[in-house]
C-alpha atoms as a PDB file:
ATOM      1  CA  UNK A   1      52.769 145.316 131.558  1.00  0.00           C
ATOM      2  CA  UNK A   2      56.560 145.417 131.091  1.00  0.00           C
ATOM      3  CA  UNK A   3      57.555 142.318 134.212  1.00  0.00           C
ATOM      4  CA  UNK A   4      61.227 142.684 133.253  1.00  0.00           C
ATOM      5  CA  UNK A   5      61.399 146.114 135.060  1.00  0.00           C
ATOM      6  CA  UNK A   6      59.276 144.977 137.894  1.00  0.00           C
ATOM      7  CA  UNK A   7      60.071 141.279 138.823  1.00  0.00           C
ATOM      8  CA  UNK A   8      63.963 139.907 139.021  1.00  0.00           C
ATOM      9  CA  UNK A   9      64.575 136.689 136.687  1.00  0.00           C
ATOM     10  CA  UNK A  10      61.751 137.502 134.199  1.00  0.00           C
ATOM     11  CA  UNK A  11      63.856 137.922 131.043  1.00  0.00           C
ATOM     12  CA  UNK A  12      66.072 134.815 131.579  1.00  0.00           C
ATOM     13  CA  UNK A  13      63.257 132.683 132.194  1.00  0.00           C
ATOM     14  CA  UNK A  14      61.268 133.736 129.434  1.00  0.00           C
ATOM     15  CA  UNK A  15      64.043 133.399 127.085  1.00  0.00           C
ATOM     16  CA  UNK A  16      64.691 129.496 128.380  1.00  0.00           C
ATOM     17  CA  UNK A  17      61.357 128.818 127.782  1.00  0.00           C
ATOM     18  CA  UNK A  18      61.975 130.188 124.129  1.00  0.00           C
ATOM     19  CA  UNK A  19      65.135 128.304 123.655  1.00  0.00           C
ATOM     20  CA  UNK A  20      63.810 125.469 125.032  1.00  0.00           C
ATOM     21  CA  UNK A  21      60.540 125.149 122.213  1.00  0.00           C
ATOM     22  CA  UNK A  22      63.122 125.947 119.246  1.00  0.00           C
ATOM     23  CA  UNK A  23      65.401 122.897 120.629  1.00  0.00           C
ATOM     24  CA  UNK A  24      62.169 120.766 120.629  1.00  0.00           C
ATOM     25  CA  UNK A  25      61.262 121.860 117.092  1.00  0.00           C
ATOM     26  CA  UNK A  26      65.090 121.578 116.309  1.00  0.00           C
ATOM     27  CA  UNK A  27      64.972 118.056 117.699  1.00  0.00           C
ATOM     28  CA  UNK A  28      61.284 117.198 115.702  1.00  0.00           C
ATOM     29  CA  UNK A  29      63.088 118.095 112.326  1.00  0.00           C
ATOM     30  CA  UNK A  30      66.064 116.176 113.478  1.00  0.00           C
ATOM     31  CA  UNK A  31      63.720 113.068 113.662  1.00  0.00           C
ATOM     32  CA  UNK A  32      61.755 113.594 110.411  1.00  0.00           C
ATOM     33  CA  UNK A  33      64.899 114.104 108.494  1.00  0.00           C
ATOM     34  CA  UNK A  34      66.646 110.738 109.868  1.00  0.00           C
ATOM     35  CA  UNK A  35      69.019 108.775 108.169  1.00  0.00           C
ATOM     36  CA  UNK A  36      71.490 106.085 109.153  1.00  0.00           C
ATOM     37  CA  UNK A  37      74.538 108.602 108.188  1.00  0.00           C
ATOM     38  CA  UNK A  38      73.262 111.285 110.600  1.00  0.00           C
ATOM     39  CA  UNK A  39      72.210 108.668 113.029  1.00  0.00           C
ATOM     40  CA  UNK A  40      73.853 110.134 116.355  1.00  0.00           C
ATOM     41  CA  UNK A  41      71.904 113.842 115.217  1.00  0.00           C
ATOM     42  CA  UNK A  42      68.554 113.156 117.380  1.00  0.00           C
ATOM     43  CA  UNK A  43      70.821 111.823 120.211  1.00  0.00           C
ATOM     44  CA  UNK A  44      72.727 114.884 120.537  1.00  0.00           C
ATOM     45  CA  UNK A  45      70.008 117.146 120.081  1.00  0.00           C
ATOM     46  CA  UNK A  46      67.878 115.915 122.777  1.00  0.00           C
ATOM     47  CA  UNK A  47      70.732 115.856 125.036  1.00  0.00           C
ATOM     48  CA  UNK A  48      71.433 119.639 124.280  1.00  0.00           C
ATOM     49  CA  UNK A  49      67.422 119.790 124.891  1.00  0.00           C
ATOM     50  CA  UNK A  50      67.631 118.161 128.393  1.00  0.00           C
ATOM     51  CA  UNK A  51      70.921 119.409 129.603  1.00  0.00           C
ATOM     52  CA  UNK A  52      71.056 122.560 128.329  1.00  0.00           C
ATOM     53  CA  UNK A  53      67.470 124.820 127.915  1.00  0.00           C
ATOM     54  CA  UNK A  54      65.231 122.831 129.681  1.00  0.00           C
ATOM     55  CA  UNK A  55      67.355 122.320 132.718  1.00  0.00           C
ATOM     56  CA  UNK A  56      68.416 125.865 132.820  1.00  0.00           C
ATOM     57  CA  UNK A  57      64.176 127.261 132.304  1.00  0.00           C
ATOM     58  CA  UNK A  58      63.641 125.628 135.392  1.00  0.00           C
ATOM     59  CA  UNK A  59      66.399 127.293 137.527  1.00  0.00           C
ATOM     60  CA  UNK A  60      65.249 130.274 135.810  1.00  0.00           C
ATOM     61  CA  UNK A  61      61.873 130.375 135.739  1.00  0.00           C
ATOM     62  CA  UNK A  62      62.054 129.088 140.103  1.00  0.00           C
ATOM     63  CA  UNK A  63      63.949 132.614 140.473  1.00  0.00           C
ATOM     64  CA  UNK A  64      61.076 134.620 138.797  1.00  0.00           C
ATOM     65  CA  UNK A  65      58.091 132.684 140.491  1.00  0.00           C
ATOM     66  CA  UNK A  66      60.009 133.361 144.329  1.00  0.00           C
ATOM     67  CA  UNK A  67      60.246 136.830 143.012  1.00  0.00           C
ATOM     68  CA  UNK A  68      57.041 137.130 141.925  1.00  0.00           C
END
């Protein structure tokens, strides 16, 4: 079942979604590999999480479920 061809907003919201786990898994090694030089690293990275692929999945993935 190919949805891209079929349903508008399917490839943007599936690739938010995909962006959105690597940031987590970005921001999980961020924390594991903490030190007080690189103290501000988990800060930024789940503010890029938040503001950036999360926020944007659900803007996405709202256009493919009303087009659905």
């Amino acid at each position: 079942m190919n949805l891209e061809s079929f349903v508008k907003g399917t490839e943007l919201c599936v690739g938010s979604v995909i962006y959105t786990v690597d940031d987590v898994f970005y921001f999980q090694n961020n924390i594991s590999d903490f030190s007080r030089e690189s103290w501000e690293a988990p800060f930024m990275n789940f503010s890029k999480l938040v503001a950036g692929n999360f926020s944007s999945s659900l803007v996405n993935c709202e256009v493919f479920v009303s087009n659905f």
